[in-house]
PDB file of N, CA and C in Angstrom:
ATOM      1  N   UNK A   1     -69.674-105.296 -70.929  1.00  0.00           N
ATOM      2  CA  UNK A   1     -70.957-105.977 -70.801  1.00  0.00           C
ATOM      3  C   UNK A   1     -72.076-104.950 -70.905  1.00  0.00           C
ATOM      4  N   UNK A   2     -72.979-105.401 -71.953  1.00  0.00           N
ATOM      5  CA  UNK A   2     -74.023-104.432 -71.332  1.00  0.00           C
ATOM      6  C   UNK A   2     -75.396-105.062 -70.938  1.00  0.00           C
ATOM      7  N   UNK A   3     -75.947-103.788 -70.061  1.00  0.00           N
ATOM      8  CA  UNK A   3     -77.743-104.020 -69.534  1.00  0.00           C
ATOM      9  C   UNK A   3     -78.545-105.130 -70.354  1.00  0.00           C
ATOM     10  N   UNK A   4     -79.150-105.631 -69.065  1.00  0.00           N
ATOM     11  CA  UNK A   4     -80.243-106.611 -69.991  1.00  0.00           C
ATOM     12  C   UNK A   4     -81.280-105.587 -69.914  1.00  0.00           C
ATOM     13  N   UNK A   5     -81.414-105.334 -71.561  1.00  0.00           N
ATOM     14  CA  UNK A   5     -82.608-104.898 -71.689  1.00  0.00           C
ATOM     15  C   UNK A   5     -83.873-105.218 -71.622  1.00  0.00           C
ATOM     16  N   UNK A   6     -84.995-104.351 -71.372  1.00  0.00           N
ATOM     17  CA  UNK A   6     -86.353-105.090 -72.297  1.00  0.00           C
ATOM     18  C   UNK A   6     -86.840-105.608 -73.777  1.00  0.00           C
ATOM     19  N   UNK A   7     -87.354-106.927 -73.496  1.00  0.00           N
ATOM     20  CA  UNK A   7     -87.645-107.227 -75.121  1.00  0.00           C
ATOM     21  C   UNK A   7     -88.094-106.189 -75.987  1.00  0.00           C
ATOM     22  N   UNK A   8     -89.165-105.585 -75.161  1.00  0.00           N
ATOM     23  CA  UNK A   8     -89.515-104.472 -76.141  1.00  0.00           C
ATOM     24  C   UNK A   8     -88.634-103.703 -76.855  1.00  0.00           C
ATOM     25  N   UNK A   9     -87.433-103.076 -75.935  1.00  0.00           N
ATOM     26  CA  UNK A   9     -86.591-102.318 -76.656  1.00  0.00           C
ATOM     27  C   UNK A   9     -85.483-103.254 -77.601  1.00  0.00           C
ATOM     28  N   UNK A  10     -85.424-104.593 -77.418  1.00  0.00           N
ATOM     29  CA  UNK A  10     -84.380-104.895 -78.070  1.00  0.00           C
ATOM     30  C   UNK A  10     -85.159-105.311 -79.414  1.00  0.00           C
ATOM     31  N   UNK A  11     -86.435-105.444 -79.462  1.00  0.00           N
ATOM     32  CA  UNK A  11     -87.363-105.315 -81.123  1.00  0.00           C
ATOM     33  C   UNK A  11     -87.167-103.988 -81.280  1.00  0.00           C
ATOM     34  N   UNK A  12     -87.343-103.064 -80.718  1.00  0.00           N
ATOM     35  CA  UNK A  12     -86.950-101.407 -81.466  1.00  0.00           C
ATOM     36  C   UNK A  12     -85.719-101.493 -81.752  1.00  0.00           C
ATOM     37  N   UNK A  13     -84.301-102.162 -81.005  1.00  0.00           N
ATOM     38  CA  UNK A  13     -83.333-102.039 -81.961  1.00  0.00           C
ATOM     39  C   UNK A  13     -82.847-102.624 -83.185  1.00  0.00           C
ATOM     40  N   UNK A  14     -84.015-103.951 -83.273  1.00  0.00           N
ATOM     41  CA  UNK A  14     -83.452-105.069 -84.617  1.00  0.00           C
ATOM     42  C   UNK A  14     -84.540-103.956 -85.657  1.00  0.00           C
ATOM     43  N   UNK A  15     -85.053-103.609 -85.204  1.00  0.00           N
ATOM     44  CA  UNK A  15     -85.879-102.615 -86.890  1.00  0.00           C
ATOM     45  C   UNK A  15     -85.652-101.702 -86.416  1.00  0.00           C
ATOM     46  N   UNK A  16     -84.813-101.012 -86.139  1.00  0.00           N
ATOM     47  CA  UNK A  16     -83.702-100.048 -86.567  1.00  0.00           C
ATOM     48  C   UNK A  16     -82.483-100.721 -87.255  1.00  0.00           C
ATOM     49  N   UNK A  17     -82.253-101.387 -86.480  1.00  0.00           N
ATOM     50  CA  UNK A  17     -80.797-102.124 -87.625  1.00  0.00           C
ATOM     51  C   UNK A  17     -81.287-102.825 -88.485  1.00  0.00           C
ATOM     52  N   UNK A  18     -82.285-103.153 -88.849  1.00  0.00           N
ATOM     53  CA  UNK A  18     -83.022-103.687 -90.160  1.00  0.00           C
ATOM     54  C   UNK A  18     -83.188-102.561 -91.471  1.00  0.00           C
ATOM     55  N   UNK A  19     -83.552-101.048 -90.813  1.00  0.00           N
ATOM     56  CA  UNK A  19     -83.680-100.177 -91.129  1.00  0.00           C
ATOM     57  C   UNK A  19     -82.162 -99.767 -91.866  1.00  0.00           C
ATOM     58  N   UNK A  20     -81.614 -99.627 -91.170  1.00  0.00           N
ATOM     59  CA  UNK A  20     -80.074 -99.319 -91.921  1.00  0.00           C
ATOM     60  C   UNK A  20     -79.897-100.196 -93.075  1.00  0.00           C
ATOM     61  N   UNK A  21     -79.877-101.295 -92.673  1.00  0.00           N
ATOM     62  CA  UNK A  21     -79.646-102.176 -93.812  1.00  0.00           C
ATOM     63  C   UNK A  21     -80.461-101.412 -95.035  1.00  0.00           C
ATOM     64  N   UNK A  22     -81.459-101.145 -95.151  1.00  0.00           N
ATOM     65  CA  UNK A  22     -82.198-101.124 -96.131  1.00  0.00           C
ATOM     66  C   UNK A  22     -81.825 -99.454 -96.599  1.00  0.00           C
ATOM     67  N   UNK A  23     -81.074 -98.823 -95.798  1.00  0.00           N
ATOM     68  CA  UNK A  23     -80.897 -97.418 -95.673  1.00  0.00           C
ATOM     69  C   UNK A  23     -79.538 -97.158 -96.720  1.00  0.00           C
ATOM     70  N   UNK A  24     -78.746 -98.392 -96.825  1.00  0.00           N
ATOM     71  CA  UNK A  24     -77.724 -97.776 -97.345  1.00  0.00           C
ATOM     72  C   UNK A  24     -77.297 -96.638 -98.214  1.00  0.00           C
ATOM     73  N   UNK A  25     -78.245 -96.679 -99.632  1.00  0.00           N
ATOM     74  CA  UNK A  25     -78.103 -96.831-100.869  1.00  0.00           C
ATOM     75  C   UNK A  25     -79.452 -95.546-100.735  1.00  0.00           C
ATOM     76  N   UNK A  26     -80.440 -95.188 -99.965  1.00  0.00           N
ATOM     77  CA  UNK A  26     -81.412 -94.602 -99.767  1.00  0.00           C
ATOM     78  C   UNK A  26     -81.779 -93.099 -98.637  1.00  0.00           C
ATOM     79  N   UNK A  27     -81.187 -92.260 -98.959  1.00  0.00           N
ATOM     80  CA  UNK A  27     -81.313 -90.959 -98.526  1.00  0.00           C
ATOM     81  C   UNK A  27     -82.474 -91.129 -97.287  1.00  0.00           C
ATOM     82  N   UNK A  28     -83.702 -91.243 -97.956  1.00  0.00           N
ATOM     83  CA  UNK A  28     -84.594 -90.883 -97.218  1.00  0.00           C
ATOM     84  C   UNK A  28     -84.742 -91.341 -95.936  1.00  0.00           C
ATOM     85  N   UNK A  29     -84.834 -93.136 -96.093  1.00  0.00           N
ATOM     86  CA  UNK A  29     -84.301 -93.708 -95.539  1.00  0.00           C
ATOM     87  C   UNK A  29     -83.457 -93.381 -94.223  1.00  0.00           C
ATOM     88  N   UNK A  30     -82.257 -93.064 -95.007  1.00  0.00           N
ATOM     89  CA  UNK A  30     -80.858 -93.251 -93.701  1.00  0.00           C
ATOM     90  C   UNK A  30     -81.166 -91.963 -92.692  1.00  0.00           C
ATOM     91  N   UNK A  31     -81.762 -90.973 -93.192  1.00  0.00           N
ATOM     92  CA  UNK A  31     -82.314 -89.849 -92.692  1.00  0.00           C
ATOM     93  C   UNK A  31     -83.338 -90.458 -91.558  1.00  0.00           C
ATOM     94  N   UNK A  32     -83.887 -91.407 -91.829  1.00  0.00           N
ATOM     95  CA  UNK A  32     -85.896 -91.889 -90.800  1.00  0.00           C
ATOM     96  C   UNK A  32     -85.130 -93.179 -89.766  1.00  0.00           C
ATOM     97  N   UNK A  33     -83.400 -94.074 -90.861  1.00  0.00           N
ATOM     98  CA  UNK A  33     -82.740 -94.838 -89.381  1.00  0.00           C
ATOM     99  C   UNK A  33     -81.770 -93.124 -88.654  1.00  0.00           C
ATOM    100  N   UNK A  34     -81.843 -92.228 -88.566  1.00  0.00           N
ATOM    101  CA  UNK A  34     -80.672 -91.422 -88.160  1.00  0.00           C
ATOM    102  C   UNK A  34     -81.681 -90.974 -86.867  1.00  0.00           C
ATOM    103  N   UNK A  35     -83.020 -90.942 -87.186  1.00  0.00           N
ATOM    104  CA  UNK A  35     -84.176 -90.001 -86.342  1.00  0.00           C
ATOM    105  C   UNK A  35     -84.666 -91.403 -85.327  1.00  0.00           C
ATOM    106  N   UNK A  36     -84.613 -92.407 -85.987  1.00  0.00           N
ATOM    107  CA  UNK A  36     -85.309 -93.521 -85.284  1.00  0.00           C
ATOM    108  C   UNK A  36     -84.478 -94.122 -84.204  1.00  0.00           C
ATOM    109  N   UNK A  37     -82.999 -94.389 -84.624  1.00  0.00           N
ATOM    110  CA  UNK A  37     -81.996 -94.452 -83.682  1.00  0.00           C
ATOM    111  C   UNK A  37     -82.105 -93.446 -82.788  1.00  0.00           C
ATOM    112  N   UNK A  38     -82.196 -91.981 -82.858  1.00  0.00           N
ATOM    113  CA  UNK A  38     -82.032 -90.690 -81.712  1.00  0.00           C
ATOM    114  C   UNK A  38     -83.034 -91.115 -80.909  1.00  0.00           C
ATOM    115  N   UNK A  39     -84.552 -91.062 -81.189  1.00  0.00           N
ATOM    116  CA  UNK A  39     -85.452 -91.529 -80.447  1.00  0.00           C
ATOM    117  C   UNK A  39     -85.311 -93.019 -79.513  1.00  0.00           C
ATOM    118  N   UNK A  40     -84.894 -94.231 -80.035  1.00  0.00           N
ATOM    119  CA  UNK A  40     -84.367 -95.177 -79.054  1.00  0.00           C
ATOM    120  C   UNK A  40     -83.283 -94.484 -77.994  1.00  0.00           C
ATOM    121  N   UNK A  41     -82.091 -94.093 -78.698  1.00  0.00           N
ATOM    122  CA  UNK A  41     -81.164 -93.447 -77.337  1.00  0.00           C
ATOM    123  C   UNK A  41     -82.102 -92.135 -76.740  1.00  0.00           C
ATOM    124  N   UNK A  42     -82.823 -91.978 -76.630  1.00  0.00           N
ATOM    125  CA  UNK A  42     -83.563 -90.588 -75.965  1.00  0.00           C
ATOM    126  C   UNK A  42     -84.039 -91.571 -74.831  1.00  0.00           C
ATOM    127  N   UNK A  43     -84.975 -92.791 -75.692  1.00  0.00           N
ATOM    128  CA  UNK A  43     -85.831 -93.816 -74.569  1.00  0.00           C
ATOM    129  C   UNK A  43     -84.632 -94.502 -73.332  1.00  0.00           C
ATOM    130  N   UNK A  44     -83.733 -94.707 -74.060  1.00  0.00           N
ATOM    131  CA  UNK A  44     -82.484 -95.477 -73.363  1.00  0.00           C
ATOM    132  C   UNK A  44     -82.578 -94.878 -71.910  1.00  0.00           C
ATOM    133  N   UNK A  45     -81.845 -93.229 -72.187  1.00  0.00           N
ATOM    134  CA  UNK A  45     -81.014 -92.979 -70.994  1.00  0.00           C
ATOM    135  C   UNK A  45     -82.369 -92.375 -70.361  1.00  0.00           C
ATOM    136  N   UNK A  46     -84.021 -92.520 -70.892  1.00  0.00           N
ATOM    137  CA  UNK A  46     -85.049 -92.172 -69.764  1.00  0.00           C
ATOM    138  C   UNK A  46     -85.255 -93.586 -69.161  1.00  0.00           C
ATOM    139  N   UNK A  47     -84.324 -94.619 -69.499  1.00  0.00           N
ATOM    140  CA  UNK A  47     -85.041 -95.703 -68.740  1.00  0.00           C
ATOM    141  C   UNK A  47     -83.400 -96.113 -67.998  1.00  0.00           C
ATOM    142  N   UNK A  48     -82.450 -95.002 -67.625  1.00  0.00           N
ATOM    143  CA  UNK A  48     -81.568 -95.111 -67.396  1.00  0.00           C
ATOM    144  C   UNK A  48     -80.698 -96.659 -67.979  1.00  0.00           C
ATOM    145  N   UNK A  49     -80.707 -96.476 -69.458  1.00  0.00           N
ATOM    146  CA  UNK A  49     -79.920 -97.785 -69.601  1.00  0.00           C
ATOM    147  C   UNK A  49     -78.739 -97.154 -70.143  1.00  0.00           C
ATOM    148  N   UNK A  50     -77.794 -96.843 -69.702  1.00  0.00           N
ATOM    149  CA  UNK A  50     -76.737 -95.770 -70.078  1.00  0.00           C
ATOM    150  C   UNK A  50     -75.410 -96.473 -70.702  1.00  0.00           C
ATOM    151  N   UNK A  51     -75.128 -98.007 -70.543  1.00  0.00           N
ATOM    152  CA  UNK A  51     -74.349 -98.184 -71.321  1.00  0.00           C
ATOM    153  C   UNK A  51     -74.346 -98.684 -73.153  1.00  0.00           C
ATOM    154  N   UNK A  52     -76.218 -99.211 -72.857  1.00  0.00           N
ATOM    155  CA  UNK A  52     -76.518 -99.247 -74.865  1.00  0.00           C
ATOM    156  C   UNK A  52     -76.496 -97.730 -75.106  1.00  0.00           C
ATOM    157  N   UNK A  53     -77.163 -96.704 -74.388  1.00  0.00           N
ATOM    158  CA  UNK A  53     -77.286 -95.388 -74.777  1.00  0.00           C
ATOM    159  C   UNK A  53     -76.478 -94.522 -74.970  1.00  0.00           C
ATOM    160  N   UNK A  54     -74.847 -94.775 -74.833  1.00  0.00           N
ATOM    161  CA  UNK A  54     -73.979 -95.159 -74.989  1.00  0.00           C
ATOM    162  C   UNK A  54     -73.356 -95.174 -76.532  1.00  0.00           C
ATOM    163  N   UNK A  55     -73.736 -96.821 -76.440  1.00  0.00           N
ATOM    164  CA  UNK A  55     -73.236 -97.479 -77.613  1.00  0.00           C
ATOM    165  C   UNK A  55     -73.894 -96.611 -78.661  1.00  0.00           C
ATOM    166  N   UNK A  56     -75.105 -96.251 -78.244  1.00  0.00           N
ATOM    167  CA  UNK A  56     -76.032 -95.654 -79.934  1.00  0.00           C
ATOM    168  C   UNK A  56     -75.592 -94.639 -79.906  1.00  0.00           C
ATOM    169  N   UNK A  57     -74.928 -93.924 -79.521  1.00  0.00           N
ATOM    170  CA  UNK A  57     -74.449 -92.240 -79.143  1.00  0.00           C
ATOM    171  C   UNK A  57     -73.297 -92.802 -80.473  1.00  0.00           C
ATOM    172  N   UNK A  58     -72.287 -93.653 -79.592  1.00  0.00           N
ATOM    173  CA  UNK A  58     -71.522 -94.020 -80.846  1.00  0.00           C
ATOM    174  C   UNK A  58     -71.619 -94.097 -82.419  1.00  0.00           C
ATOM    175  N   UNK A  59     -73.236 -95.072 -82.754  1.00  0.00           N
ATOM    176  CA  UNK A  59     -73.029 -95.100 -83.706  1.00  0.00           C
ATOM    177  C   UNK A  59     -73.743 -93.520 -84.616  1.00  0.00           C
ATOM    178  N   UNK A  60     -74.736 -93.123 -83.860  1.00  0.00           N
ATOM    179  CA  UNK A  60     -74.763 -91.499 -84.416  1.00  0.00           C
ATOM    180  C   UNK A  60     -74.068 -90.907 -84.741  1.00  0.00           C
ATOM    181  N   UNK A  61     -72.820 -90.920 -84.155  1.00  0.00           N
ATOM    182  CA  UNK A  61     -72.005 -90.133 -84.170  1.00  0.00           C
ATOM    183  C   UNK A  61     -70.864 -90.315 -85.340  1.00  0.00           C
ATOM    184  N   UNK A  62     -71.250 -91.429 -86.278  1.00  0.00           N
ATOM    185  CA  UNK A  62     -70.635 -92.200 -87.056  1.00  0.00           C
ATOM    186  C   UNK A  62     -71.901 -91.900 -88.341  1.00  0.00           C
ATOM    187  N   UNK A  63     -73.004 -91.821 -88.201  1.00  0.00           N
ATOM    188  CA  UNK A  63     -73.462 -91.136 -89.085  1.00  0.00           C
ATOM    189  C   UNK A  63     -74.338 -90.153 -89.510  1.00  0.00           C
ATOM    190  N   UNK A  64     -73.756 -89.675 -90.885  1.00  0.00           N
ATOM    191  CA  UNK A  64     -73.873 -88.142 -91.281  1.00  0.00           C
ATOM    192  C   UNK A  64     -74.826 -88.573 -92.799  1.00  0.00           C
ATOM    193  N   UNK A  65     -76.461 -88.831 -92.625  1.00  0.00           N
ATOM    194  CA  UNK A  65     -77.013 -88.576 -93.627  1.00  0.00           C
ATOM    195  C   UNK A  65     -76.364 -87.306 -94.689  1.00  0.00           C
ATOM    196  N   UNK A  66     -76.135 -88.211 -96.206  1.00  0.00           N
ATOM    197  CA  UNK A  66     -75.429 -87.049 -97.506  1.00  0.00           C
ATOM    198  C   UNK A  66     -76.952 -87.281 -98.390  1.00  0.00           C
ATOM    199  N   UNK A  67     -77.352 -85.969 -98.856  1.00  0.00           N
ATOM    200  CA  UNK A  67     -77.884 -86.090-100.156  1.00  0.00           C
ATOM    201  C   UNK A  67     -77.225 -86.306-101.635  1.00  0.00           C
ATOM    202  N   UNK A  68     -78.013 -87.542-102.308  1.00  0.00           N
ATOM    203  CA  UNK A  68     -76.938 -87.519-103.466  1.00  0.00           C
ATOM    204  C   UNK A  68     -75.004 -88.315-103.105  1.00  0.00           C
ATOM    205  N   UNK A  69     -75.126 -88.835-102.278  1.00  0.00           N
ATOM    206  CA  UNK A  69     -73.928 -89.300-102.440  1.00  0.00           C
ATOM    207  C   UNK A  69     -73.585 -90.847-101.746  1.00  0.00           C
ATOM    208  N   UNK A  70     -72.991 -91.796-101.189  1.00  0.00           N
ATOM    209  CA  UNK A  70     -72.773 -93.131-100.909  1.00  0.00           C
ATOM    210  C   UNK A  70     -72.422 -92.454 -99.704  1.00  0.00           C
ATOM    211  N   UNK A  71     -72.957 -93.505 -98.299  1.00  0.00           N
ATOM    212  CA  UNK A  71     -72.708 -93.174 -97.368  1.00  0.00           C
ATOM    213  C   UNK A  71     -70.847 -93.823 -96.949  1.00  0.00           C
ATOM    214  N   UNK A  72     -69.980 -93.174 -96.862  1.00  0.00           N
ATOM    215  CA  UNK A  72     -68.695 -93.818 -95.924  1.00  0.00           C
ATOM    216  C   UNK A  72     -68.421 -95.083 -95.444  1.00  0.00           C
ATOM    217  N   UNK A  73     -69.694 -94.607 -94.203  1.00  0.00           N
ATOM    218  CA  UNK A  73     -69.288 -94.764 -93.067  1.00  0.00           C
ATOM    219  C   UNK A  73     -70.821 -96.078 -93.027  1.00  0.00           C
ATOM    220  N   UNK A  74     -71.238 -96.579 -93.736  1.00  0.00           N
ATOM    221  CA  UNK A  74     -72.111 -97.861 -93.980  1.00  0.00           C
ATOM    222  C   UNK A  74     -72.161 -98.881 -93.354  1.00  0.00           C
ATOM    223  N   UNK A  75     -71.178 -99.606 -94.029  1.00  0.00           N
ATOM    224  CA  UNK A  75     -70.363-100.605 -93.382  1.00  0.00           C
ATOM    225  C   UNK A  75     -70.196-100.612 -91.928  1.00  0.00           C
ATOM    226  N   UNK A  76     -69.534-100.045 -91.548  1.00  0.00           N
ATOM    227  CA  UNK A  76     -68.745 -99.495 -89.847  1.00  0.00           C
ATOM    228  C   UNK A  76     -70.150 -99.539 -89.217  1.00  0.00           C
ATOM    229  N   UNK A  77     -71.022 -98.564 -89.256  1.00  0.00           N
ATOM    230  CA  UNK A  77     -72.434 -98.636 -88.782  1.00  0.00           C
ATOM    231  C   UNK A  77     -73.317 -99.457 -88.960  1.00  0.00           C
ATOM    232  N   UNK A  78     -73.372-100.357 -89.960  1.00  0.00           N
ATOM    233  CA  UNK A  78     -74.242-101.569 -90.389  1.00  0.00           C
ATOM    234  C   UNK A  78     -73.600-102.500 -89.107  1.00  0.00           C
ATOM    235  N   UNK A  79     -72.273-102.903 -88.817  1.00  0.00           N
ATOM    236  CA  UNK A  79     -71.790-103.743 -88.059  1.00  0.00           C
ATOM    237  C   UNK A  79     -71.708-103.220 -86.641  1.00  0.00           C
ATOM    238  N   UNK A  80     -71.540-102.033 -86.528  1.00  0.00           N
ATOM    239  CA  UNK A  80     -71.863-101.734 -85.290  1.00  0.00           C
ATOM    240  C   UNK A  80     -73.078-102.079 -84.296  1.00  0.00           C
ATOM    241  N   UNK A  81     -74.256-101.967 -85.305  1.00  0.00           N
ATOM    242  CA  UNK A  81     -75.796-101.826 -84.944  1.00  0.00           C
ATOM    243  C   UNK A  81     -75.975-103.665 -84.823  1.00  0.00           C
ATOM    244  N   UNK A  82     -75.488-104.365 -85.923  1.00  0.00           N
ATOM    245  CA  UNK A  82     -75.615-105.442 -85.352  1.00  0.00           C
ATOM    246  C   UNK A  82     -74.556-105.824 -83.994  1.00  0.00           C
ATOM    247  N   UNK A  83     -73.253-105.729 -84.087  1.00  0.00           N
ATOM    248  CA  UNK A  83     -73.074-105.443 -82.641  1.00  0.00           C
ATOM    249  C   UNK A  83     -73.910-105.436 -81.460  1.00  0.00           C
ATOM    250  N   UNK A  84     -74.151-104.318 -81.183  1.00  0.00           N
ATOM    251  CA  UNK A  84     -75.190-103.939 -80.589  1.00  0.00           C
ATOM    252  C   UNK A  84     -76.341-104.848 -80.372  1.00  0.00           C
ATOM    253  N   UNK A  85     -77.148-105.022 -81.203  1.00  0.00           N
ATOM    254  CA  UNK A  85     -78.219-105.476 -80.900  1.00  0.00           C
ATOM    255  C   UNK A  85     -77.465-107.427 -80.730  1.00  0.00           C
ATOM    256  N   UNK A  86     -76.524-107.585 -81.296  1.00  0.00           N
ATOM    257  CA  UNK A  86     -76.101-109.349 -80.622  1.00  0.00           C
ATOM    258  C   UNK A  86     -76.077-109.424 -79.050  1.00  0.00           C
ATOM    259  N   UNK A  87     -75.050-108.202 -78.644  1.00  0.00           N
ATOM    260  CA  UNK A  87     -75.035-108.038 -77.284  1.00  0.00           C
ATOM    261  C   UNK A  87     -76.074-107.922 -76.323  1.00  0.00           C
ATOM    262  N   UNK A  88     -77.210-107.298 -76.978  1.00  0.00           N
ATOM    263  CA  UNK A  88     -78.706-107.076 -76.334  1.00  0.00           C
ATOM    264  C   UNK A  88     -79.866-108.387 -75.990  1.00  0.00           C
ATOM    265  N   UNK A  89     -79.678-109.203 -77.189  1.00  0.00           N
ATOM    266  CA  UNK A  89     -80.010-110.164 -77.244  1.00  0.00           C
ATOM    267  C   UNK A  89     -79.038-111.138 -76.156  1.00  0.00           C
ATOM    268  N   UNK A  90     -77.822-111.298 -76.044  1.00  0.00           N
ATOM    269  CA  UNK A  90     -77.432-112.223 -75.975  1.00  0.00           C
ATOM    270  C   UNK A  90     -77.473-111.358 -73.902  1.00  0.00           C
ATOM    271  N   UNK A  91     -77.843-110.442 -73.671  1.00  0.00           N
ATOM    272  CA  UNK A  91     -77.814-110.134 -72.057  1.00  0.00           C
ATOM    273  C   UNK A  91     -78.848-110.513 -71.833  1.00  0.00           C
ATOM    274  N   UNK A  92     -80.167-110.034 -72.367  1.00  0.00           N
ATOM    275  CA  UNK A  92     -81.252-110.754 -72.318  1.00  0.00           C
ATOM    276  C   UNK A  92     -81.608-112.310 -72.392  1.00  0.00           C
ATOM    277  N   UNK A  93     -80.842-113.378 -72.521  1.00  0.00           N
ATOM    278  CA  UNK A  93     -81.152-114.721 -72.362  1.00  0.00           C
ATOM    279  C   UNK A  93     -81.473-115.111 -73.657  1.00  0.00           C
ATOM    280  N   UNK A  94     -81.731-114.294 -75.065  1.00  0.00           N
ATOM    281  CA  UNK A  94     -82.269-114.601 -76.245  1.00  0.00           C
ATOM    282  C   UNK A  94     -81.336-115.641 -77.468  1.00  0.00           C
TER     283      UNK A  94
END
């Protein structure tokens, strides 16, 4: 189970996972969801929410911005992040 978050943060996580989506196929991109995700888990565990902060540790850790090449690990992280953010929504009452 995880924390009911704040709305606020659970709109920072749907455009971040909006962000990926659009990141696949796009370097620059997957590089600005890789920095934007770190910054949400930074906010996380200062607002002690330690089991999404957690989960996003996970999916960082799953990806490795490539220049020039198809990301892997896409997929796995595209579904993760929605994951994530269903669970956020759905602790929150949304």
């Amino acid at each position: 189970m995880i924390e009911s978050i704040p709305r606020e943060l659970i709109k920072d996580l749907q455009t971040v996972c909006q962000l990926h989506d659009e990141a696949v196929c796009n370097h620059d991109k997957c590089r600005e969801f890789s920095e934007n995700l770190s910054a949400l888990l930074i906010r996380l565990e200062d607002l002690k929410f330690y089991r999404m902060a957690d989960r996003l540790m996970s999916v960082l850790l799953n990806c490795k911005p490539k220049e020039a090449s198809h990301c892997e690990k896409a997929n796995l992280v595209g579904a993760m992040m929605k994951e994530i953010t269903k669970d956020a929504k759905k602790a929150a009452g949304k």
